[in-house]
C-alpha atoms as a PDB file:
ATOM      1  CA  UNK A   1      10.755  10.668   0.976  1.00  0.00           C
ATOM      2  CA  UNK A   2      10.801  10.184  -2.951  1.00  0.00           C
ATOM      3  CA  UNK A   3       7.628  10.012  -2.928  1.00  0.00           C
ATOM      4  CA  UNK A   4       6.740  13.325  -1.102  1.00  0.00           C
ATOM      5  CA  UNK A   5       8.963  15.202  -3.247  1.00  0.00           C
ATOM      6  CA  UNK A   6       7.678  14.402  -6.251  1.00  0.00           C
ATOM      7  CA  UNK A   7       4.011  14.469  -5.028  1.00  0.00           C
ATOM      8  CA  UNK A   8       4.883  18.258  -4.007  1.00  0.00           C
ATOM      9  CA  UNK A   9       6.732  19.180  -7.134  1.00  0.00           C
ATOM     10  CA  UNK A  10       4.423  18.255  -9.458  1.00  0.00           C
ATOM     11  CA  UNK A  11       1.134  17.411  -7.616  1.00  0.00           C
ATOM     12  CA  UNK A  12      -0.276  14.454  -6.684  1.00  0.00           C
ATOM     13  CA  UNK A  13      -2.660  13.285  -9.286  1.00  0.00           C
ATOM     14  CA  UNK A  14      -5.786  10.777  -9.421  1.00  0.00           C
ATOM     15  CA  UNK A  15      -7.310   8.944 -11.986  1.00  0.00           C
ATOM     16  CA  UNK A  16     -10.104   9.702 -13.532  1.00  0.00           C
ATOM     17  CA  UNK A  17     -13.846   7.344 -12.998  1.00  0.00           C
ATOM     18  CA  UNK A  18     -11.220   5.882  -9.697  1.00  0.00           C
ATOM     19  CA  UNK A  19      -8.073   3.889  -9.187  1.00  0.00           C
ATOM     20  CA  UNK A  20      -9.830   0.585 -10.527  1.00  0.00           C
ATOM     21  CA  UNK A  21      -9.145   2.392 -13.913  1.00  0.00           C
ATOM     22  CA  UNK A  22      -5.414   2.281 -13.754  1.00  0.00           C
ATOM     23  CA  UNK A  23      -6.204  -1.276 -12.975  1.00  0.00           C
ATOM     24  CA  UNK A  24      -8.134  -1.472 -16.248  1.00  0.00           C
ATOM     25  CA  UNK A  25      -5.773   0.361 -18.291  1.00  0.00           C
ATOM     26  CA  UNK A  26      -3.187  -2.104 -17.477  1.00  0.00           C
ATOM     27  CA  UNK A  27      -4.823  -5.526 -17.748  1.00  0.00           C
ATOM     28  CA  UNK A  28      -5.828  -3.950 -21.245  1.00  0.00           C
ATOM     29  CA  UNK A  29      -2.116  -3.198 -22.450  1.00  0.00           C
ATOM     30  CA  UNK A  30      -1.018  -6.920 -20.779  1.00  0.00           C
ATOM     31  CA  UNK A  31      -4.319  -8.347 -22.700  1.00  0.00           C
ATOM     32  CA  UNK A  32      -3.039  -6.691 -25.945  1.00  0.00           C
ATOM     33  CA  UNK A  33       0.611  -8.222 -25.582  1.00  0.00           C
ATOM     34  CA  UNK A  34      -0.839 -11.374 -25.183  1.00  0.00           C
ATOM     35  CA  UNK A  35      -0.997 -12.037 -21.853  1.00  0.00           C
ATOM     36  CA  UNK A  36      -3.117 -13.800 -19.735  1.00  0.00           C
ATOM     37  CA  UNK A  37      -5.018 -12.991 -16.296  1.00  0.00           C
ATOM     38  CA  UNK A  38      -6.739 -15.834 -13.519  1.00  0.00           C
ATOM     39  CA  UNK A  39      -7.891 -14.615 -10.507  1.00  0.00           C
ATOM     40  CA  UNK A  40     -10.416 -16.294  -7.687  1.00  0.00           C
ATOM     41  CA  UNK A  41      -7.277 -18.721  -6.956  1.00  0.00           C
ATOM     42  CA  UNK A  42      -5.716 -19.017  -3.696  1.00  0.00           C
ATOM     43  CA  UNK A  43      -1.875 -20.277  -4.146  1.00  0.00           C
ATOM     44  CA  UNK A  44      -1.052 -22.301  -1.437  1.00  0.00           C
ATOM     45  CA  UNK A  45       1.728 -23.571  -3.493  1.00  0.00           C
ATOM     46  CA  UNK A  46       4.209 -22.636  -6.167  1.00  0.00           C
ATOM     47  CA  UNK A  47       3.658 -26.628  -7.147  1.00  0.00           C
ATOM     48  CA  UNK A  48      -0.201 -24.926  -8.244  1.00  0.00           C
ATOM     49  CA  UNK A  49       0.916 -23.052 -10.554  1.00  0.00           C
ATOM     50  CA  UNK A  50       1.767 -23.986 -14.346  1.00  0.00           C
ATOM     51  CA  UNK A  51       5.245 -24.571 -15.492  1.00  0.00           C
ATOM     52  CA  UNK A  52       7.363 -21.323 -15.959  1.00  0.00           C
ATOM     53  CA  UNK A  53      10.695 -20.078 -16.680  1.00  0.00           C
ATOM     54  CA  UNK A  54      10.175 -17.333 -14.331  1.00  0.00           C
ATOM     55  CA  UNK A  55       7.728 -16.736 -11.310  1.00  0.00           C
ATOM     56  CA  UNK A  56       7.112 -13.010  -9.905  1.00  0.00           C
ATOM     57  CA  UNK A  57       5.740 -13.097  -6.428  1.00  0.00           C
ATOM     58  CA  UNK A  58       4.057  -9.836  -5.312  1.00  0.00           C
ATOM     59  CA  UNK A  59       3.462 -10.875  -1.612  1.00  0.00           C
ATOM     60  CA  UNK A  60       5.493 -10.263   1.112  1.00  0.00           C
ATOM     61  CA  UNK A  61       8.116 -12.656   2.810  1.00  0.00           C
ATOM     62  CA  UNK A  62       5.204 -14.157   5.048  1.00  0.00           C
ATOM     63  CA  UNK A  63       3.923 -15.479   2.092  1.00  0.00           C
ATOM     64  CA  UNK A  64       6.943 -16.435   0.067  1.00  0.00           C
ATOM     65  CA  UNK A  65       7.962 -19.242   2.636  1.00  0.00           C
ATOM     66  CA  UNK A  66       4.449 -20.086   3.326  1.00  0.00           C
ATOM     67  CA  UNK A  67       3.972 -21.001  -0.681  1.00  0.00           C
ATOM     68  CA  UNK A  68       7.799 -21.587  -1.509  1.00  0.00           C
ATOM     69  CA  UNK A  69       9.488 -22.632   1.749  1.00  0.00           C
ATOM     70  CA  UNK A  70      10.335 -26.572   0.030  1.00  0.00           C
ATOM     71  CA  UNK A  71      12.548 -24.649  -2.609  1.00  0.00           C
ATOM     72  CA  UNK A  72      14.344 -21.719  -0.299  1.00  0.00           C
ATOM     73  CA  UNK A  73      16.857 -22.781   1.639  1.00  0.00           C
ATOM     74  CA  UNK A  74      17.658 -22.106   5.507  1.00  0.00           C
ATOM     75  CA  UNK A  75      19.567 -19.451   5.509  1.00  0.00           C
ATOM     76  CA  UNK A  76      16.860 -17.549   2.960  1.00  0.00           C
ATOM     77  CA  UNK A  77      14.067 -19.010   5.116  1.00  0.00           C
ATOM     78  CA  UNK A  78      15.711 -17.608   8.526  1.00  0.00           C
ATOM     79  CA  UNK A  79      16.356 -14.081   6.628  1.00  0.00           C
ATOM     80  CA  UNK A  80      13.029 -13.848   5.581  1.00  0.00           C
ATOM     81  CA  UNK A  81      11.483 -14.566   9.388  1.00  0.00           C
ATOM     82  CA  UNK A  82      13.707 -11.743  10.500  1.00  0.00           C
ATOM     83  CA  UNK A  83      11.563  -9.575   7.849  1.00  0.00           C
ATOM     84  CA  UNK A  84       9.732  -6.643  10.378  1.00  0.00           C
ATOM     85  CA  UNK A  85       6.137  -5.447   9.113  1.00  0.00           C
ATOM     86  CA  UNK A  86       5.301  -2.136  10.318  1.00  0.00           C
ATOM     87  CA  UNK A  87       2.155   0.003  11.453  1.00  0.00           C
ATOM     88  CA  UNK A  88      -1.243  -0.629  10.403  1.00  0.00           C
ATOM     89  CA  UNK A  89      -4.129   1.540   9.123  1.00  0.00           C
ATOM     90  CA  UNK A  90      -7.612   1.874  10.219  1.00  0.00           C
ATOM     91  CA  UNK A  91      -9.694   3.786   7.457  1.00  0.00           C
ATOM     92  CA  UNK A  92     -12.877   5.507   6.716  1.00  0.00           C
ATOM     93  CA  UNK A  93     -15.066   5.799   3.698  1.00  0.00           C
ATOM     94  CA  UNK A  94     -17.482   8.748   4.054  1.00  0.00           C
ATOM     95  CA  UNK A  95     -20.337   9.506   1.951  1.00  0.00           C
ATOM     96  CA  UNK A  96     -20.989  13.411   2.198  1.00  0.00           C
ATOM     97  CA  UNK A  97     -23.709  15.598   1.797  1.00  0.00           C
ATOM     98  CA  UNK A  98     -21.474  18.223   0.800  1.00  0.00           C
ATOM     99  CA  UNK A  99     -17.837  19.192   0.496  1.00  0.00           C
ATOM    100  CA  UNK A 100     -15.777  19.283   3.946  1.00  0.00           C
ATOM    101  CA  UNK A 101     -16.136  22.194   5.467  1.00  0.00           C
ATOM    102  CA  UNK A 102     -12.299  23.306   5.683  1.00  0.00           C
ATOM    103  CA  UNK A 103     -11.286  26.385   7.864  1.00  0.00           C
ATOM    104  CA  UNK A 104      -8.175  26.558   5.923  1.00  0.00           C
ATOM    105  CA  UNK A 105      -9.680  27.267   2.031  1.00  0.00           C
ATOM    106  CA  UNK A 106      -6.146  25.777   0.688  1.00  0.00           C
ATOM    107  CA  UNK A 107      -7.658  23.125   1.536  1.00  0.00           C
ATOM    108  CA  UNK A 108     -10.376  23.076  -0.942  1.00  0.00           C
ATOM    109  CA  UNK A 109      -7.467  23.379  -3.843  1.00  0.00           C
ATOM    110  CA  UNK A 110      -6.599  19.599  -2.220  1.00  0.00           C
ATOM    111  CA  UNK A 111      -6.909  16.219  -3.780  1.00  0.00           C
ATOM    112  CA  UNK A 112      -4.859  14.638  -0.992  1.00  0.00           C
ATOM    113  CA  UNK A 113      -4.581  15.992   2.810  1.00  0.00           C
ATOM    114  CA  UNK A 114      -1.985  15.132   5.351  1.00  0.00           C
ATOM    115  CA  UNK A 115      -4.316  16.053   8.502  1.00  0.00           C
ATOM    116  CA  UNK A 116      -1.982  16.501  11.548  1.00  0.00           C
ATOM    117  CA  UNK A 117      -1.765  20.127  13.026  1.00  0.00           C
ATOM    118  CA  UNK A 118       1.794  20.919  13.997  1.00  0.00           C
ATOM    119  CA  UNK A 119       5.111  19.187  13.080  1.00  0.00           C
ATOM    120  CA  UNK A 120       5.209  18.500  16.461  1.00  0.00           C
ATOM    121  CA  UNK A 121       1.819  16.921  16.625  1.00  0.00           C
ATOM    122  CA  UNK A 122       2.373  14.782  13.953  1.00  0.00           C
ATOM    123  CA  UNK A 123       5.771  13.621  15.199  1.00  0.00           C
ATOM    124  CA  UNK A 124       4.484  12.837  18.666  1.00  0.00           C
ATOM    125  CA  UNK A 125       1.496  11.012  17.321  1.00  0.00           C
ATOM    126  CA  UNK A 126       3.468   9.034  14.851  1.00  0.00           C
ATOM    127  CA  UNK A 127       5.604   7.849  17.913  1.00  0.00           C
ATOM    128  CA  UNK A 128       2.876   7.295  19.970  1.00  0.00           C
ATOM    129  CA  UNK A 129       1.857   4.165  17.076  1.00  0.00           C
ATOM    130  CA  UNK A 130       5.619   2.993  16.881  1.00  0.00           C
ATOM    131  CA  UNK A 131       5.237   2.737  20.802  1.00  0.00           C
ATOM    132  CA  UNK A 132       1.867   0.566  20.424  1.00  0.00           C
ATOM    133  CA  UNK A 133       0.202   3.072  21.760  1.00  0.00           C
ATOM    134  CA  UNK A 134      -3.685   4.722  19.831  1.00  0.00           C
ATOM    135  CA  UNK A 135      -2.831   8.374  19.222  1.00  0.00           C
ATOM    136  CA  UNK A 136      -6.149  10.648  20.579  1.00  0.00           C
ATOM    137  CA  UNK A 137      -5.177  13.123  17.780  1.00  0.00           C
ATOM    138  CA  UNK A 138      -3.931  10.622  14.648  1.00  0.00           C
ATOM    139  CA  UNK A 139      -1.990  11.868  11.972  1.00  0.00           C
ATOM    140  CA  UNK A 140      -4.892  11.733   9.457  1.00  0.00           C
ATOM    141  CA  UNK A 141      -3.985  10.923   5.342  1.00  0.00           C
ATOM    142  CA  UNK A 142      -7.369  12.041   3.674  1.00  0.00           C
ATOM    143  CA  UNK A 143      -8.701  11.706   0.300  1.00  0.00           C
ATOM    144  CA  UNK A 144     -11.296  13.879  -1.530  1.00  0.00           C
ATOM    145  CA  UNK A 145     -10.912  13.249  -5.208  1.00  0.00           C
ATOM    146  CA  UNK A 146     -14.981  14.052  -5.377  1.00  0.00           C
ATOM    147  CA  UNK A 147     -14.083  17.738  -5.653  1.00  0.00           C
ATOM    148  CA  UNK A 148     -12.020  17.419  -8.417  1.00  0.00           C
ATOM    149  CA  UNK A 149     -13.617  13.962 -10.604  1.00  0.00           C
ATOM    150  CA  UNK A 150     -17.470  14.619 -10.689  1.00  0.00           C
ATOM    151  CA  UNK A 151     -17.835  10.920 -11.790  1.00  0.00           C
ATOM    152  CA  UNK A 152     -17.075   9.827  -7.844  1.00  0.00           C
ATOM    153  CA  UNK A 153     -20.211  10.531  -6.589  1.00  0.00           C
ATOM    154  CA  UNK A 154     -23.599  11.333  -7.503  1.00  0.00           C
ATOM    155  CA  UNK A 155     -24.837  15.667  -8.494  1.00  0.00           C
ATOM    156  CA  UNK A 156     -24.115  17.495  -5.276  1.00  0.00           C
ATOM    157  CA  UNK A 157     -22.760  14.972  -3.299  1.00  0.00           C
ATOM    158  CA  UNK A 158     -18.992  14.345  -1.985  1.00  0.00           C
ATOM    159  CA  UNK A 159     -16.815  10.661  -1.515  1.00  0.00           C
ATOM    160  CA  UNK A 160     -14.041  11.057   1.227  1.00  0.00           C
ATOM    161  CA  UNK A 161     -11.560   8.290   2.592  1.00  0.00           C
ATOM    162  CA  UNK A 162      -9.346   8.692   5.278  1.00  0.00           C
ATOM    163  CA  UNK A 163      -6.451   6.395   7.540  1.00  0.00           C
ATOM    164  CA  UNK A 164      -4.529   6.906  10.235  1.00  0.00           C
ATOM    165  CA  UNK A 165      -1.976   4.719  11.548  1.00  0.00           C
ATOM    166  CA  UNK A 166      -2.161   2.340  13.946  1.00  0.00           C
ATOM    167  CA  UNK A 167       0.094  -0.498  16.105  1.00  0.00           C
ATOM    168  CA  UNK A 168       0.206  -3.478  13.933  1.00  0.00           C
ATOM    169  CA  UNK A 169      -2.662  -5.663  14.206  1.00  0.00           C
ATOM    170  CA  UNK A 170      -4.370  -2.731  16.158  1.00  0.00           C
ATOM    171  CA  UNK A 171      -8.882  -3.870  17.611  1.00  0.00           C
ATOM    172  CA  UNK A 172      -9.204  -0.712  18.314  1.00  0.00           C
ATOM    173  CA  UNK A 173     -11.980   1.452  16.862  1.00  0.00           C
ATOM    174  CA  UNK A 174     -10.714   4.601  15.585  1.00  0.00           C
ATOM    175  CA  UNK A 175     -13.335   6.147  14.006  1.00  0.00           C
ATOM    176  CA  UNK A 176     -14.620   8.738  16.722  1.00  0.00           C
ATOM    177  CA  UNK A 177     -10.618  10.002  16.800  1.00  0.00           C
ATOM    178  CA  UNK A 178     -10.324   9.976  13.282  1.00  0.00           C
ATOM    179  CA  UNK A 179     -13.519  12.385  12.973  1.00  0.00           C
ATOM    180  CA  UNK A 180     -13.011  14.648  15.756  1.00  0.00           C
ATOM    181  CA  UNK A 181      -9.358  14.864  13.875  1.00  0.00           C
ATOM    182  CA  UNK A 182     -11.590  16.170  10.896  1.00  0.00           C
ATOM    183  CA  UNK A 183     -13.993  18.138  12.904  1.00  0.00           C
ATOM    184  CA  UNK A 184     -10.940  20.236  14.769  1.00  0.00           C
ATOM    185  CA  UNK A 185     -10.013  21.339  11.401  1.00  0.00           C
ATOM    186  CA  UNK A 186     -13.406  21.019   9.262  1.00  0.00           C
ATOM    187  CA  UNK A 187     -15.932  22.193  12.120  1.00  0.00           C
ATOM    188  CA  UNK A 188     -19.300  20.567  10.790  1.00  0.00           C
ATOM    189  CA  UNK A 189     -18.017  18.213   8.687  1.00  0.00           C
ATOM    190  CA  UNK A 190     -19.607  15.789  11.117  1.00  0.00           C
ATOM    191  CA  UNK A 191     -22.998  16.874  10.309  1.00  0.00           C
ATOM    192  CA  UNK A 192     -23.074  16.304   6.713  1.00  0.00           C
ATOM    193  CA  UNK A 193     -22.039  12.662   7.096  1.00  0.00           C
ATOM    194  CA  UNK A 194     -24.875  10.290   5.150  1.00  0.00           C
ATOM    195  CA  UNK A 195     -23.004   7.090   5.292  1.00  0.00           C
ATOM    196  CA  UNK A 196     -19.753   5.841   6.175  1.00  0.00           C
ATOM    197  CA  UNK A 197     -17.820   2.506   6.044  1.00  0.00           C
ATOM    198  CA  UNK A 198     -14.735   1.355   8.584  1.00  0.00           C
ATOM    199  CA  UNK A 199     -12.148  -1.459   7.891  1.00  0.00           C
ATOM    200  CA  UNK A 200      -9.841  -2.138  10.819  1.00  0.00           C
ATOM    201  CA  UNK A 201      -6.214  -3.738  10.023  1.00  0.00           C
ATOM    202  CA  UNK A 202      -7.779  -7.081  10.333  1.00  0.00           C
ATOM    203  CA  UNK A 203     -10.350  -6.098   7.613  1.00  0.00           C
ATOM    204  CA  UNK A 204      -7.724  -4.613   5.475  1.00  0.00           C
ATOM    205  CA  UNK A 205      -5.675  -8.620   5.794  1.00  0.00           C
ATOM    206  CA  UNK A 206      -8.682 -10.245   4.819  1.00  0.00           C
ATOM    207  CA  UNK A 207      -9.347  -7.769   1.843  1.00  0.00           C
ATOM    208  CA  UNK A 208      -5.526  -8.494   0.784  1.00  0.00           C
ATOM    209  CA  UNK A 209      -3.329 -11.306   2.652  1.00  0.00           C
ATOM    210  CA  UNK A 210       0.070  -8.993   1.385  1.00  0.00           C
ATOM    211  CA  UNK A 211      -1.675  -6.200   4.249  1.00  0.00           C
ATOM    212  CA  UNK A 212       0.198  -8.047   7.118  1.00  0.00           C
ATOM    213  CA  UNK A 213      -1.521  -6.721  10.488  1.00  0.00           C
ATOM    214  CA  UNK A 214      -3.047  -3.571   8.044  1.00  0.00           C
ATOM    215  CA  UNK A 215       0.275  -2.778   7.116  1.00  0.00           C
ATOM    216  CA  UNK A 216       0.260  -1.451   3.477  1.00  0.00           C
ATOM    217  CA  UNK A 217       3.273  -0.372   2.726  1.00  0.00           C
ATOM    218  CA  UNK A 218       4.948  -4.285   2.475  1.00  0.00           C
ATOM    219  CA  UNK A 219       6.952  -3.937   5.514  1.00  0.00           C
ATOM    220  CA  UNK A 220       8.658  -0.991   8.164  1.00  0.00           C
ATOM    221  CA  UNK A 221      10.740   1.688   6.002  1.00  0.00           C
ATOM    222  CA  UNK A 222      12.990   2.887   8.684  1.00  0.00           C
ATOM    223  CA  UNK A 223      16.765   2.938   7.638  1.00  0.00           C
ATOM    224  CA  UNK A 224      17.528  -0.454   9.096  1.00  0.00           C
ATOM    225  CA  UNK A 225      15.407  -1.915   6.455  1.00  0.00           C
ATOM    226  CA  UNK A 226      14.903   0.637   3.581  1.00  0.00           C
ATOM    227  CA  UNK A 227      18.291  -0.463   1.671  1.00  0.00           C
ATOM    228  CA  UNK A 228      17.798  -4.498   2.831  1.00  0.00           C
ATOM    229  CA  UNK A 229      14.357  -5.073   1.565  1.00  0.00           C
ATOM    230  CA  UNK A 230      13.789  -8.192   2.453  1.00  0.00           C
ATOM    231  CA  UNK A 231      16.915  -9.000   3.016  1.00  0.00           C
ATOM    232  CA  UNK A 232      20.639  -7.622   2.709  1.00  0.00           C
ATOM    233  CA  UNK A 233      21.493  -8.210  -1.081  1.00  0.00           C
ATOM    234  CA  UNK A 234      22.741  -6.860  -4.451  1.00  0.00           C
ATOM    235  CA  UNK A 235      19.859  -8.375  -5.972  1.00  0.00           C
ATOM    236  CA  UNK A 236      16.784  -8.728  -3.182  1.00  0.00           C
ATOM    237  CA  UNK A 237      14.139  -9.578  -5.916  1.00  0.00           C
ATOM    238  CA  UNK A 238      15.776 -13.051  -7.245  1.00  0.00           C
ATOM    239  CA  UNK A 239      15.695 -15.932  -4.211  1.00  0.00           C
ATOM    240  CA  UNK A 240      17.969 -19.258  -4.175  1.00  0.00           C
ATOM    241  CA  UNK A 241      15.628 -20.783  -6.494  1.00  0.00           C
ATOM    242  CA  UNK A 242      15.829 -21.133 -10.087  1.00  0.00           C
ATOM    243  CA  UNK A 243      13.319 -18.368 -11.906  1.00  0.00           C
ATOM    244  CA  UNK A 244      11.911 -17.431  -8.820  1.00  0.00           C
ATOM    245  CA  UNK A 245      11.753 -13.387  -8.261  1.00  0.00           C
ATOM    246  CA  UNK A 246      10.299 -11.255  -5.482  1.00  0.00           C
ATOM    247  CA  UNK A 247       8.525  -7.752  -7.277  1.00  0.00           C
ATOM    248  CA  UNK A 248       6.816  -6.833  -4.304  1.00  0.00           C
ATOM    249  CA  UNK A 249       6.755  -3.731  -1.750  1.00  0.00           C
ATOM    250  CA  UNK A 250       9.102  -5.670   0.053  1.00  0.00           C
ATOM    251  CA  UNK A 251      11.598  -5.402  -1.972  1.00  0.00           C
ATOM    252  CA  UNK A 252      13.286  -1.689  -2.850  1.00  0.00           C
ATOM    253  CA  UNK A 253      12.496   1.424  -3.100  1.00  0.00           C
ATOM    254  CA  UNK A 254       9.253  -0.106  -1.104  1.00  0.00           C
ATOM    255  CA  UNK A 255       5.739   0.965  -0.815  1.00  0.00           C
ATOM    256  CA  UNK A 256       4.367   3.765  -2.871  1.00  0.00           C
ATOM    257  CA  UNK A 257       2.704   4.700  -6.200  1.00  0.00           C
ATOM    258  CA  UNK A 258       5.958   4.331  -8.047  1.00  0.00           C
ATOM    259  CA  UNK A 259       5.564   0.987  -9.324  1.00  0.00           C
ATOM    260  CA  UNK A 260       9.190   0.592  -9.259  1.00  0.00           C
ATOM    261  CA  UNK A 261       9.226  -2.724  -7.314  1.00  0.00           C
ATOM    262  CA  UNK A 262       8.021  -4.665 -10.056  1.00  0.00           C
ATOM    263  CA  UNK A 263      10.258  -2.519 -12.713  1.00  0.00           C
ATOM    264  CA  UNK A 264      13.459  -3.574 -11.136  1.00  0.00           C
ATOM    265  CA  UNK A 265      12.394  -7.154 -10.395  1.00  0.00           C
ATOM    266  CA  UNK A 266      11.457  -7.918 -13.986  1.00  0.00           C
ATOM    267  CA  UNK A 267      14.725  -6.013 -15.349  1.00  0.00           C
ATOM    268  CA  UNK A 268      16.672  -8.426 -13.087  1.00  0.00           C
ATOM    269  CA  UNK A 269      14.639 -11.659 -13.708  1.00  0.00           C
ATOM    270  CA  UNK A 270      14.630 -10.925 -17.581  1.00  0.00           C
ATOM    271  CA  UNK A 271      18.311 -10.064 -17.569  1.00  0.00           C
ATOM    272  CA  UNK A 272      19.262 -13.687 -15.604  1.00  0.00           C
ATOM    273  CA  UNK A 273      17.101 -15.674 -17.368  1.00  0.00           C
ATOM    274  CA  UNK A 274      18.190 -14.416 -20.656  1.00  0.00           C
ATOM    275  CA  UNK A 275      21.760 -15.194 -19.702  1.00  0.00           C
ATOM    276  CA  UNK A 276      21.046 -18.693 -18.887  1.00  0.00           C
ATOM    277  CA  UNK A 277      19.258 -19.231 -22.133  1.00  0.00           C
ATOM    278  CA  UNK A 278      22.299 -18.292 -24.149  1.00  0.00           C
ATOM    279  CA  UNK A 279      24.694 -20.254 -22.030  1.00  0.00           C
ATOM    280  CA  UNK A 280      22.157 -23.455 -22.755  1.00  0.00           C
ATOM    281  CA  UNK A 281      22.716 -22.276 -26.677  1.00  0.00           C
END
């Protein structure tokens, strides 16, 4: 809900040459503080990993036990199993021929479309995936930063991405409902496809383990488990062990662009480890 109110105040914005930039921009500020980054290593153990005062853990509870379950004790471990992980997403990368062809020309003013129809529609598909059920018309999220950042595609020609939600761990093709979604509201756009790429929930796992049955978002965000993320606690990012810290979409205010998750985990971890430090003094 935050995050739709302040995407509708003040816009929702993109970044500029694609999002692997923000990535960029911060491994370049971490790089100038001294930091260090590995990657190509597959943790199947907090024992891999050098000695720290303090370990952040961006994954999701699944993950936590799997790599940390010798240091967590029962009661954690059992809290953590009870975690719930919610829809997942089936999306499409289109390459375009041309700008979709929108009926509505707000549309065009766009960087980021929620693709639905009515209230209604939107409800009753969105129920129809928290049922296990494949919505015929999804609720569509849609990308088209081309129209607006000239350096996502070539002179003349248009990027678009779109997901729609789907029961966790979802084998069903979605791409001919995700289109005709499109086409009902963009009659044509199907004609001006060139290319287009599909990644099912169990593409979007293998792309990133955290992606639990395609779900994106760390976990459900209904209001049994908004305020207990991943468990009930004044302080959900530290665990039972010693320097050990959860910063992850699991843990509150949850998924979104916000990057709040890791904010409030290193404010915490910071603040606890400092306080040990001066008690050792």
């Amino acid at each position: 809900m935050t995050l739709n109110v302040a995407g509708h105040y003040s816009g929702w914005p993109i970044a500029r040459f694609g999002s692997q930039s923000i990535s960029d921009a911060l491994e370049k500020c971490l790089l100038e503080y001294g930091g260090e980054i590995e990657t190509g290593n597959f943790i199947n153990s907090l024992s891999e990993l050098p000695k720290s005062k303090i370990i952040l853990c961006d994954i999701t509870p699944k993950q936590l036990v799997a790599i940390a379950g010798n240091q967590l004790d029962k009661k954690y471990i059992k809290s953590m199993n009870k975690f719930r992980y919610g829809s997942g997403v089936f999306k499409i990368d289109w390459a375009l021929n041309e700008p979709v062809p929108w009926l509505s020309k707000d549309c065009n003013k766009a960087g980021t479309i929620h693709l639905g129809g009515t209230s209604l529609e939107i409800a009753q598909a969105e129920q129809e995936v928290a049922d296990g059920n494949h919505p015929k018309k999804p609720y569509v999220l849609i990308g088209q930063q081309s129209l607006f950042d000239k350096t996502r595609a070539p002179s003349g020609k248009h990027t678009l991405w779109g997901y729609c939600h789907v029961p966790n761990g979802s084998t069903e093709d979605m791409t001919a409902r995700i289109e005709n979604q499109i086409e009902r509201f963009a009659p044509g756009f199907k004609d001006l496809i060139i290319h287009k790429t599909t990644k099912s929930p169990a593409d979007m796992e293998q792309y990133n383990p955290n992606y639990i049955g395609g779900d994106i978002t760390g976990g459900v965000q209904d209001y049994r488990q908004l305020f207990t993320r991943p468990n009930w606690s004044l302080t959900p990012y530290a665990t039972p062990a010693k320097g050990l810290y959860f910063c992850s979409s699991s843990t509150p205010p949850g998924g979104g662009v916000h990057g709040m998750c890791g904010y409030l985990a290193a404010k915490i971890a910071l603040k606890r480890e400092l306080k040990h430090t001066i008690k050792a003094l």
